[in-house]
N, C-alpha and C. Protein backbone atom coordinates (compact mmCIF):
# COMPACT_ATOMS: atom_id res chain seq x y z
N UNK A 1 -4.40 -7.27 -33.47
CA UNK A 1 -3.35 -8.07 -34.08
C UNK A 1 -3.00 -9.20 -33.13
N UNK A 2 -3.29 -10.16 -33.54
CA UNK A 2 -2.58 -11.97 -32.59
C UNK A 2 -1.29 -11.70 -32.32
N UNK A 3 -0.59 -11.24 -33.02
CA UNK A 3 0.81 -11.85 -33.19
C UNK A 3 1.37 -10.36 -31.78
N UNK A 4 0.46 -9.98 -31.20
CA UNK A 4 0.88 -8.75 -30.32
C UNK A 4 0.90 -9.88 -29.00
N UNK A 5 0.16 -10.38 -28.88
CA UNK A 5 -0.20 -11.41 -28.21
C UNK A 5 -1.50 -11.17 -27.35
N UNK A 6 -2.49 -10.13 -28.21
CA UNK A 6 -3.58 -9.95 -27.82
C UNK A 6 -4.81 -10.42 -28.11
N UNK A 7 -5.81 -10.10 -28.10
CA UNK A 7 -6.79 -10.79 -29.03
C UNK A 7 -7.14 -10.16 -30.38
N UNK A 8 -7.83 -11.28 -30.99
CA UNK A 8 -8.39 -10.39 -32.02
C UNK A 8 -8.53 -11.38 -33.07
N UNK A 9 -9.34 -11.14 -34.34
CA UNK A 9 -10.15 -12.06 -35.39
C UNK A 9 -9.50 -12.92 -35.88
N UNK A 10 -9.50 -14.19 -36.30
CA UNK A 10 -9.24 -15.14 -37.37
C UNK A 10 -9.64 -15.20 -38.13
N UNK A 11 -8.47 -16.23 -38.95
CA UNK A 11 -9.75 -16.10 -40.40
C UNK A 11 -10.82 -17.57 -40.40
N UNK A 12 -10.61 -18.23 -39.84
CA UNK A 12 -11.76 -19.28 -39.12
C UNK A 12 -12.52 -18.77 -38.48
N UNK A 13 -13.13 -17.57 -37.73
CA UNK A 13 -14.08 -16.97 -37.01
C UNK A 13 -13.49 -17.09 -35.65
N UNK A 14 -13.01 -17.59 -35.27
CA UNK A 14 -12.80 -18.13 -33.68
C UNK A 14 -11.49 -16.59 -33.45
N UNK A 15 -11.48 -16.67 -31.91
CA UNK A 15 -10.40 -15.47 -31.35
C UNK A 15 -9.63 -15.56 -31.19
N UNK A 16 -8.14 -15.12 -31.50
CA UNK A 16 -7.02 -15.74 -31.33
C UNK A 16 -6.85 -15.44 -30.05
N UNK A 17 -6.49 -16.12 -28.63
CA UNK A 17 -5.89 -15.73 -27.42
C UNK A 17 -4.33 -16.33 -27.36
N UNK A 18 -3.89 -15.41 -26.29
CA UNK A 18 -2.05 -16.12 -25.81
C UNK A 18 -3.09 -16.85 -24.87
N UNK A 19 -2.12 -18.12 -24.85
CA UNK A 19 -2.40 -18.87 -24.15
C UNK A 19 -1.69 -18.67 -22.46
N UNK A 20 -0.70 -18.14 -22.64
CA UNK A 20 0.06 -17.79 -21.28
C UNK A 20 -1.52 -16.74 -20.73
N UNK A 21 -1.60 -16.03 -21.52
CA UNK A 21 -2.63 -14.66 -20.66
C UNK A 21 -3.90 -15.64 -20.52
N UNK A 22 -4.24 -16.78 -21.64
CA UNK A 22 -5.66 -17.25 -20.48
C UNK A 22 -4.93 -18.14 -19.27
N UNK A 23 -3.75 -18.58 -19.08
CA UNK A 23 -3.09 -19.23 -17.87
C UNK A 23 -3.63 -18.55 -16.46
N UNK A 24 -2.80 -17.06 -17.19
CA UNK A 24 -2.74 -16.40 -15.98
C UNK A 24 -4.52 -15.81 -15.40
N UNK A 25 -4.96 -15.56 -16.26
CA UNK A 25 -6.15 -15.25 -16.27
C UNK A 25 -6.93 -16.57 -15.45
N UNK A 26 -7.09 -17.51 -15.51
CA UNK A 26 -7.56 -18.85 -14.81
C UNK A 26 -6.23 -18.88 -13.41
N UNK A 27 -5.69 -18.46 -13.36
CA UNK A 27 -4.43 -18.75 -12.02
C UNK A 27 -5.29 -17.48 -11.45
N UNK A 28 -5.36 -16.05 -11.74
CA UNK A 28 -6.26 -15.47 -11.40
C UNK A 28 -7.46 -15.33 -10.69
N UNK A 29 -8.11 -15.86 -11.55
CA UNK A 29 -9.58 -16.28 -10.56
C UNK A 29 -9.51 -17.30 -9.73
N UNK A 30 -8.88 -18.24 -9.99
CA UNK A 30 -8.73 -19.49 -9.00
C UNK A 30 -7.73 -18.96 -7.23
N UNK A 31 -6.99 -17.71 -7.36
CA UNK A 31 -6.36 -17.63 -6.27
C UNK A 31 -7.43 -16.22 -5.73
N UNK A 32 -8.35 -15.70 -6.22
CA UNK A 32 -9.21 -14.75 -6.33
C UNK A 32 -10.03 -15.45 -5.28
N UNK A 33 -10.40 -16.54 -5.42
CA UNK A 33 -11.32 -17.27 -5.20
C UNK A 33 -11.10 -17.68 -3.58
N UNK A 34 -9.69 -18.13 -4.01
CA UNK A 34 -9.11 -18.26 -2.61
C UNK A 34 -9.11 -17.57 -1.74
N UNK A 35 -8.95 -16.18 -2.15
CA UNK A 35 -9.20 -14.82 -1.37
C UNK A 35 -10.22 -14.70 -0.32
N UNK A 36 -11.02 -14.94 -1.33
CA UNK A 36 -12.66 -14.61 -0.57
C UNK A 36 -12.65 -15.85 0.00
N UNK A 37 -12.42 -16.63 -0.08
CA UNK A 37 -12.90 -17.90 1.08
C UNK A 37 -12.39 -17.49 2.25
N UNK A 38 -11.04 -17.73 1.57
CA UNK A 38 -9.80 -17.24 2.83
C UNK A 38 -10.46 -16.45 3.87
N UNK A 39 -10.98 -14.85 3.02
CA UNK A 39 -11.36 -13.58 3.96
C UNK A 39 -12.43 -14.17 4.68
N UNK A 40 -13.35 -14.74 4.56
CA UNK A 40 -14.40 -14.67 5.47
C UNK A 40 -14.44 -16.07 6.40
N UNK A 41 -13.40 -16.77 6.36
CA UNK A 41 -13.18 -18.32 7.17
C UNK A 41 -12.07 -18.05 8.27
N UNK A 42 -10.76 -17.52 7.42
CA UNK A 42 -9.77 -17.34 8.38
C UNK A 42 -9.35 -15.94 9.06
N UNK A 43 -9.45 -16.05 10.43
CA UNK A 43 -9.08 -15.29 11.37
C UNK A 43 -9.57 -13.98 11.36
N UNK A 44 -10.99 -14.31 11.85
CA UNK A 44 -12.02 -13.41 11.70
C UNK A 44 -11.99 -12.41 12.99
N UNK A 45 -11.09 -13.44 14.27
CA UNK A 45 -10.73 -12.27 15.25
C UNK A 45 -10.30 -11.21 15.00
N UNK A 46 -9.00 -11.26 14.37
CA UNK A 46 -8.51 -10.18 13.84
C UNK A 46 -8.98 -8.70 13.38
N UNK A 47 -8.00 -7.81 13.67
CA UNK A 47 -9.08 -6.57 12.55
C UNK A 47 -8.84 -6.61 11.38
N UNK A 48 -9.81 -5.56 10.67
CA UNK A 48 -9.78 -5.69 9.26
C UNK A 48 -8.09 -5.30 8.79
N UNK A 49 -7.88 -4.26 9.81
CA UNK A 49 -6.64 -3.68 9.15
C UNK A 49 -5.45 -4.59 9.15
N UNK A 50 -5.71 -5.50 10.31
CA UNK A 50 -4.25 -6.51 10.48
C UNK A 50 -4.35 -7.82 9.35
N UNK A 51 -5.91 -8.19 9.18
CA UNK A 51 -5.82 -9.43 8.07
C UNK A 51 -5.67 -8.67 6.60
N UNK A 52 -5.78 -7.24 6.53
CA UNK A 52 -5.43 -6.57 5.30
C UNK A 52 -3.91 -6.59 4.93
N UNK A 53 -2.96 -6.23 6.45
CA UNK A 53 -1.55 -5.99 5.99
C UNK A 53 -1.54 -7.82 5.45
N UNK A 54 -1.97 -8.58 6.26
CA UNK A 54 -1.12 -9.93 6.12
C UNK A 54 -1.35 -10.06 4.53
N UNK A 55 -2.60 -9.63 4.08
CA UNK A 55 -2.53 -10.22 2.48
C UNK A 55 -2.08 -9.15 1.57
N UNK A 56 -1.64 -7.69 2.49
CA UNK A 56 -0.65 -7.42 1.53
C UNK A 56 0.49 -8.28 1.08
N UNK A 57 0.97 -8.14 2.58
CA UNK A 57 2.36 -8.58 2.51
C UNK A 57 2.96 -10.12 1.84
N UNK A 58 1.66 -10.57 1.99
CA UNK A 58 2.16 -12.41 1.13
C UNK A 58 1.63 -12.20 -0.69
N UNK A 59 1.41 -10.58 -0.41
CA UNK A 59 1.06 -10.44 -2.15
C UNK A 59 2.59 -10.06 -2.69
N UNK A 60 2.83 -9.00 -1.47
CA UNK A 60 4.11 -8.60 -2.08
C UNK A 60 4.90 -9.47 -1.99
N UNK A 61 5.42 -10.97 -1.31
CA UNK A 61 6.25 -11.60 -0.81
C UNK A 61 6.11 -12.40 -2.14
N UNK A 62 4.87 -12.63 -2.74
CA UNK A 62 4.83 -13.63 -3.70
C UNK A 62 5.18 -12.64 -5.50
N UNK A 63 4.90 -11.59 -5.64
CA UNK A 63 5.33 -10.63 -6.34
C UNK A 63 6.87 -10.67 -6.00
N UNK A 64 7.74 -10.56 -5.51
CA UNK A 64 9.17 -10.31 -5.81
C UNK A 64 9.71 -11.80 -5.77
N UNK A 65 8.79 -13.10 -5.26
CA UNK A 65 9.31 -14.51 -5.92
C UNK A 65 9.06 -14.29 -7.16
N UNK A 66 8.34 -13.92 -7.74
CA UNK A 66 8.18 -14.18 -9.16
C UNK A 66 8.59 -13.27 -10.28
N UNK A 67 9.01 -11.41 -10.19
CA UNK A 67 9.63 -10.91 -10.32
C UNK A 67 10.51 -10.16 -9.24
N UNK A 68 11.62 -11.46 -9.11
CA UNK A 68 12.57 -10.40 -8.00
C UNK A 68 13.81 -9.66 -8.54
N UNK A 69 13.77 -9.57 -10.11
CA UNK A 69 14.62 -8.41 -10.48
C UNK A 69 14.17 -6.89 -10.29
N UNK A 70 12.88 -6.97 -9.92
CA UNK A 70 12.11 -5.46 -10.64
C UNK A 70 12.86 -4.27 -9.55
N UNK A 71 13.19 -4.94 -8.51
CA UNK A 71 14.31 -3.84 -7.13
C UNK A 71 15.25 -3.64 -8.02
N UNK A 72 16.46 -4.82 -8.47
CA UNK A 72 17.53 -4.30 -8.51
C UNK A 72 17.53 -3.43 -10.23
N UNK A 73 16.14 -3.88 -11.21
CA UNK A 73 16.59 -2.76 -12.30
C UNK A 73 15.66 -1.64 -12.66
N UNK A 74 15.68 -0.85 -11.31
CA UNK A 74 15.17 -0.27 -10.80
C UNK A 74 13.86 0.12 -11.69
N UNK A 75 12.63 -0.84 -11.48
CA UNK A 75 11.46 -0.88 -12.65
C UNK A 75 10.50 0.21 -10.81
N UNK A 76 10.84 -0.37 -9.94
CA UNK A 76 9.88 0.12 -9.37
C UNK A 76 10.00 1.52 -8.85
N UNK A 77 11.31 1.93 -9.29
CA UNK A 77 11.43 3.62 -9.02
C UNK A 77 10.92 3.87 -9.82
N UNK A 78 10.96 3.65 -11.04
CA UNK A 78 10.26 4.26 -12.83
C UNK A 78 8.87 4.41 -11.95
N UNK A 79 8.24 3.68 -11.38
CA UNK A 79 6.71 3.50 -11.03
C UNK A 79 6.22 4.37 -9.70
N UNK A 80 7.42 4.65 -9.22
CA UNK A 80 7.00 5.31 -7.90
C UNK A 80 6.32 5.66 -7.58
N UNK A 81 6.18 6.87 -8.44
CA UNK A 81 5.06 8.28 -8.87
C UNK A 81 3.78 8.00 -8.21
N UNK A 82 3.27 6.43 -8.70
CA UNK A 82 2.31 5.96 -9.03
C UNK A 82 1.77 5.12 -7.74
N UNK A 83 2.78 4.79 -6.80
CA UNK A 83 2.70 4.07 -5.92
C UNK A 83 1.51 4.22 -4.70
N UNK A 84 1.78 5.50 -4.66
CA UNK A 84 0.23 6.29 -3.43
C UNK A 84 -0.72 5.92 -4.01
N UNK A 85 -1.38 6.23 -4.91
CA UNK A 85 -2.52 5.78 -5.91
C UNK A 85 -2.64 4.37 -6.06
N UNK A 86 -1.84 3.27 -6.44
CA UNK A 86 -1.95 1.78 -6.47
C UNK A 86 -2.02 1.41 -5.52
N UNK A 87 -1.50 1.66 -4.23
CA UNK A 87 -1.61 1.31 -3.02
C UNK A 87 -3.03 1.62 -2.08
N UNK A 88 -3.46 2.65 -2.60
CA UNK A 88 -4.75 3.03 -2.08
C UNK A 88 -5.83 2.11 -3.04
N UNK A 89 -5.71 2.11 -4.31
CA UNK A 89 -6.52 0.79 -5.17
C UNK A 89 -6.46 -0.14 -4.67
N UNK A 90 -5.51 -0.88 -4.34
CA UNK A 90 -5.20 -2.21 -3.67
C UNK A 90 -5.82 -2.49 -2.12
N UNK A 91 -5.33 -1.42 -1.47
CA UNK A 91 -5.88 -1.70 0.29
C UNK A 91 -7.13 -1.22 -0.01
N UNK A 92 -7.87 -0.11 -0.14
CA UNK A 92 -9.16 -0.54 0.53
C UNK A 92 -10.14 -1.66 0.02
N UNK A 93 -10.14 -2.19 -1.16
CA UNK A 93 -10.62 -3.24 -1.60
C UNK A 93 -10.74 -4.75 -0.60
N UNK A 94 -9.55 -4.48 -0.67
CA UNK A 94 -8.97 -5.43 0.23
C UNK A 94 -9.58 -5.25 1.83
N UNK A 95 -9.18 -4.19 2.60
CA UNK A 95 -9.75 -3.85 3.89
C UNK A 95 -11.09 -4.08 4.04
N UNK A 96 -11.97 -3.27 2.76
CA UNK A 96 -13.30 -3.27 2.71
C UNK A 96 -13.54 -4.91 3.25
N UNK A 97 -13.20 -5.47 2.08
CA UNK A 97 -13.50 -7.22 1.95
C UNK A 97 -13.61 -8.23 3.23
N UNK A 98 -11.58 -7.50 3.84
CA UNK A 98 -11.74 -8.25 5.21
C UNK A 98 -12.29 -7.57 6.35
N UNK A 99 -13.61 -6.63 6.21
CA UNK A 99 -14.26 -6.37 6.85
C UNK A 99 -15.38 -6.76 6.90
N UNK A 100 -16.10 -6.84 5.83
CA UNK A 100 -17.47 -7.39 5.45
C UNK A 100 -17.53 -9.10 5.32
N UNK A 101 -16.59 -9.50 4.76
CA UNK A 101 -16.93 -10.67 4.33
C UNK A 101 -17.00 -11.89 5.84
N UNK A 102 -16.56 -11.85 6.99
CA UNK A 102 -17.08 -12.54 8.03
C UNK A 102 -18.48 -12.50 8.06
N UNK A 103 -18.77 -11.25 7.98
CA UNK A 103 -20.32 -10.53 8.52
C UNK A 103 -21.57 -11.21 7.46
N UNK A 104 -20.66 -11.56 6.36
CA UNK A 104 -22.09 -11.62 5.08
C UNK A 104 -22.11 -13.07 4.82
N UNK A 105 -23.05 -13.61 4.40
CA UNK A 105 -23.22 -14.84 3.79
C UNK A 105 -21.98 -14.91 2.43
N UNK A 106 -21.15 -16.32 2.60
CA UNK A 106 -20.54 -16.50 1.63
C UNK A 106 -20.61 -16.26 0.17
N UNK A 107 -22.05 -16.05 -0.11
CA UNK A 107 -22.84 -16.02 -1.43
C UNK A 107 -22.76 -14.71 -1.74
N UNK A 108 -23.15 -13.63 -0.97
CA UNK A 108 -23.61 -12.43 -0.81
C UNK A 108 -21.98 -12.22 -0.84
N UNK A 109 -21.22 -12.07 -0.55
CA UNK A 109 -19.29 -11.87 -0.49
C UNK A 109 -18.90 -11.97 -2.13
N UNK A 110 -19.40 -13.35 -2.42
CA UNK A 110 -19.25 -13.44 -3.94
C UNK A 110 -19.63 -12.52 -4.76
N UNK A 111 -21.05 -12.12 -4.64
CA UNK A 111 -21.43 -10.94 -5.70
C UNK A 111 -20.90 -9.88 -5.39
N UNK A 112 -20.83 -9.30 -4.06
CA UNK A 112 -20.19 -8.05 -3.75
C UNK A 112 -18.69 -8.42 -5.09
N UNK A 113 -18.21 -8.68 -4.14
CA UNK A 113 -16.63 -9.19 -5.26
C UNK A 113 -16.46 -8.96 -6.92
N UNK A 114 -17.32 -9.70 -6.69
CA UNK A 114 -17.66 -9.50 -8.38
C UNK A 114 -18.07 -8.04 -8.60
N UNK A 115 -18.42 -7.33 -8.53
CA UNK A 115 -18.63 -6.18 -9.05
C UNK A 115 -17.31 -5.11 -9.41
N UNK A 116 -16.14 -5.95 -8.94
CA UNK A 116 -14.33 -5.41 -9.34
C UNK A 116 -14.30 -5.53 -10.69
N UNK A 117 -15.10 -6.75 -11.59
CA UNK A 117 -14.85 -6.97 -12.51
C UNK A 117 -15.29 -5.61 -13.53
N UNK A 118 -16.54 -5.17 -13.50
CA UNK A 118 -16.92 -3.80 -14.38
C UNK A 118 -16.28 -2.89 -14.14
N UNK A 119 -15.78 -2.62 -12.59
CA UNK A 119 -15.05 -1.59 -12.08
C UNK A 119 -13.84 -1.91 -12.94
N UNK A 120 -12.99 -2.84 -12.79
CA UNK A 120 -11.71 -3.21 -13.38
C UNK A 120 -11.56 -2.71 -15.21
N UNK A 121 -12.63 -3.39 -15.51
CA UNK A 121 -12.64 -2.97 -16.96
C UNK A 121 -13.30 -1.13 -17.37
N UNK A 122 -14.06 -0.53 -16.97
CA UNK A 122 -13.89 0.58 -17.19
C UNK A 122 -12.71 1.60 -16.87
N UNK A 123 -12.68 1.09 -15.40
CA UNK A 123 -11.29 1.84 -14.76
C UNK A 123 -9.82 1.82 -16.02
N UNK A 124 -10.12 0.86 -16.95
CA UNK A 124 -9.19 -0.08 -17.90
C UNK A 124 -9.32 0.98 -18.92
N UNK A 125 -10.83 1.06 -19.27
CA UNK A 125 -11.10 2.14 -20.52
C UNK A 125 -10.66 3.84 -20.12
N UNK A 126 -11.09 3.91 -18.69
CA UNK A 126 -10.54 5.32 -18.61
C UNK A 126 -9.45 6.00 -18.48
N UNK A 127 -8.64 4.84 -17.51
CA UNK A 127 -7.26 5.32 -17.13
C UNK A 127 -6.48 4.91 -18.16
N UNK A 128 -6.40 3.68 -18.66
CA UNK A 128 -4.92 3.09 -19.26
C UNK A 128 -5.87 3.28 -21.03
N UNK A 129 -6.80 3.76 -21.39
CA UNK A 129 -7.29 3.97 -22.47
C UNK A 129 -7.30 2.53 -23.39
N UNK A 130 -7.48 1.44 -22.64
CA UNK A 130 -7.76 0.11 -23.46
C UNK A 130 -9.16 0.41 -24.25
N UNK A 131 -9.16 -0.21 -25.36
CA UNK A 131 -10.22 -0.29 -26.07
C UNK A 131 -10.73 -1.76 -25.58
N UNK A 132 -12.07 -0.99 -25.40
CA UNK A 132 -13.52 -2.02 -24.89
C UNK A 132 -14.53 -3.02 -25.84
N UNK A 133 -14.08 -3.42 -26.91
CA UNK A 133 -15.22 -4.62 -27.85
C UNK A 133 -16.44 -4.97 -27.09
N UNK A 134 -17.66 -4.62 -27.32
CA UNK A 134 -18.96 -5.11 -27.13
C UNK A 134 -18.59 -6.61 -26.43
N UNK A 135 -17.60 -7.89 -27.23
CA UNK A 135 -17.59 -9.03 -26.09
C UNK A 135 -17.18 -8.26 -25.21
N UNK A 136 -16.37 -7.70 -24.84
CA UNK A 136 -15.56 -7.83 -23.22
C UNK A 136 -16.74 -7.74 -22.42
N UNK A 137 -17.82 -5.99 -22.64
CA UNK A 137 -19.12 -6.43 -21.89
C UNK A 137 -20.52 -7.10 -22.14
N UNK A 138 -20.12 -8.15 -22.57
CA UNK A 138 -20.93 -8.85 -23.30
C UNK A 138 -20.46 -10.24 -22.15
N UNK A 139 -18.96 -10.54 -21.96
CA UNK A 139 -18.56 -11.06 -21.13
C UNK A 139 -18.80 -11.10 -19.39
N UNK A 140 -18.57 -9.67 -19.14
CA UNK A 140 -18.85 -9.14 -18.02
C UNK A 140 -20.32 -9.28 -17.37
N UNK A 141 -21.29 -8.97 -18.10
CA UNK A 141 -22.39 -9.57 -18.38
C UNK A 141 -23.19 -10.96 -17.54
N UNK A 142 -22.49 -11.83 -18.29
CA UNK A 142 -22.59 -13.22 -18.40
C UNK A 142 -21.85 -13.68 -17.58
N UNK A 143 -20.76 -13.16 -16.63
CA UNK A 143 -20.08 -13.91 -15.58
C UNK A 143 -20.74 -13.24 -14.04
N UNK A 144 -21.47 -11.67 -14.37
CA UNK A 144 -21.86 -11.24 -13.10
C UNK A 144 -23.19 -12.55 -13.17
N UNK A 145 -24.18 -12.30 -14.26
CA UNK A 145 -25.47 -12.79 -14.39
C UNK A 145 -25.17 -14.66 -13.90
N UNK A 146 -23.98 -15.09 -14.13
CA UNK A 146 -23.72 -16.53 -13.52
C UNK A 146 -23.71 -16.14 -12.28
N UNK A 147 -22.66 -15.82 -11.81
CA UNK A 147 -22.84 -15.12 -9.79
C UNK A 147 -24.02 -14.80 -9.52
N UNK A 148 -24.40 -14.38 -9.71
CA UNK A 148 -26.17 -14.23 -9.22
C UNK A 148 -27.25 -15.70 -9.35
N UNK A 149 -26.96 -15.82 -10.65
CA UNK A 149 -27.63 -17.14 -10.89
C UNK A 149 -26.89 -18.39 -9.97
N UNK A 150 -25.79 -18.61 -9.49
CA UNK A 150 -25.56 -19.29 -8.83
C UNK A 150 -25.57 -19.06 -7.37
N UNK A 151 -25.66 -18.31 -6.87
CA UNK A 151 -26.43 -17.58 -5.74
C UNK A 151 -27.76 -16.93 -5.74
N UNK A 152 -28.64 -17.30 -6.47
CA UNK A 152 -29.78 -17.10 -6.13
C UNK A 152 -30.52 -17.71 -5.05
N UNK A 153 -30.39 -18.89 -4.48
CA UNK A 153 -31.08 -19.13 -2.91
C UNK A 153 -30.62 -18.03 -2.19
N UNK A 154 -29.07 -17.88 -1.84
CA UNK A 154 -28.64 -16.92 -0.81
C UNK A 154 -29.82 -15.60 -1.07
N UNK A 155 -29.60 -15.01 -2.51
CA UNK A 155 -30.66 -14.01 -2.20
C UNK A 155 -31.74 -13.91 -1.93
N UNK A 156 -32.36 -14.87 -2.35
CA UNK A 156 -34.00 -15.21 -2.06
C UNK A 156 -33.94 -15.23 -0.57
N UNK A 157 -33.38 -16.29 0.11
CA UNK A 157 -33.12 -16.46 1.55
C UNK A 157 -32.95 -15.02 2.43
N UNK A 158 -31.94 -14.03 1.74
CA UNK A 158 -31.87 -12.73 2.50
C UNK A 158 -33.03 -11.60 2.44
N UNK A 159 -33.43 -12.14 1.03
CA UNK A 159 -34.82 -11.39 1.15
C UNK A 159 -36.07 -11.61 1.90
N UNK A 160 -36.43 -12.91 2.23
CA UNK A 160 -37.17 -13.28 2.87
C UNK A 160 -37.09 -12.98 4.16
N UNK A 161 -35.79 -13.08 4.61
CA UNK A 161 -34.80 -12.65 6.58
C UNK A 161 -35.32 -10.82 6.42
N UNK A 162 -35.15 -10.07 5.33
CA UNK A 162 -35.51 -8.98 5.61
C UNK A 162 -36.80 -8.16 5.58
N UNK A 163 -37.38 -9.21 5.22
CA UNK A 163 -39.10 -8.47 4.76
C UNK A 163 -39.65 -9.48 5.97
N UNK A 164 -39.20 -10.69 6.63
CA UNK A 164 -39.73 -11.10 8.34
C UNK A 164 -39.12 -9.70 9.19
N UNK A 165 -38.27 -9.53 9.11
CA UNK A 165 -37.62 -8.26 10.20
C UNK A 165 -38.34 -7.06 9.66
N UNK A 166 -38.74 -6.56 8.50
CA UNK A 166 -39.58 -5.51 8.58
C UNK A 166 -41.03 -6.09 8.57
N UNK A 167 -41.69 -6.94 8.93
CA UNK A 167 -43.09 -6.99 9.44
C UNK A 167 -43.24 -6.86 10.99
């Protein structure tokens, strides 16, 4: 149903989307993006665990600018429960990332990354029981198969570095 503000059929053929959710969805990948640059450019001295708190903490800093009622009506006690579990979703992703991503070719960081996206959407079908339409992985698809396709030198290049080191 559209009017939920989800997707779903027209009677022109085309999909109805909220336009706020493709906003956020494009604000999304674009600060996503930032991420991974970020992780593997800035402050690579550091350990993984200290450049992990910092992007907790400017996640959470930027989360209560943008909902800073959710303390005082009390949305995040309702959630508590849940908090050990989201918090462990959140950091090691994160840790993993600002561990590896100095170490790897920028290209090679990208695809790793990308692979949140299938994770994200099944994790979607299993836990929160969203229903999955053939597009969504039909989508998923076609945005890993672009990451690859747009990093294909990097891989060719790493393949070649590893089959000289095993001769």
């Amino acid at each position: 149903d559209s009017s939920s503000g989800g997707t779903g059929g027209s009677a022109n053929g085309f999909i109805d989307a909220n336009p706020i959710g493709i906003a956020c969805g494009l604000l999304s990948a674009l600060f996503y993006t930032a991420f991974l640059v970020g992780s593997s450019r800035t402050a690579t001295d550091l350990p993984p665990a200290s450049r992990s708190m910092i992007v907790h903490i400017g996640s959470l800093t930027i989360a209560m600018a943008i909902c800073p009622t959710y303390i005082p009506d009390g949305i995040i006690i309702q959630v508590a429960w849940v908090g050990p579990f989201l918090g462990l979703a959140i950091m090691i992703p994160v840790f993993l990332i600002a561990n590896s991503a100095p170490k790897l070719p920028h290209g090679l960081t990208t695809i790793m990354a990308a692979s949140e996206l299938p994770a994200g959407i099944v994790c979607a079908a299993i836990f929160l029981g969203e229903a999955m339409p053939p597009t969504v992985f039909f989508g998923v698809i076609v945005v890993l198969f672009g990451i690859v396709l747009s990093e294909s030198d990097t891989i060719v290049s790493l393949l070649r570095k590893h089959k000289q080191k095993q001769q």
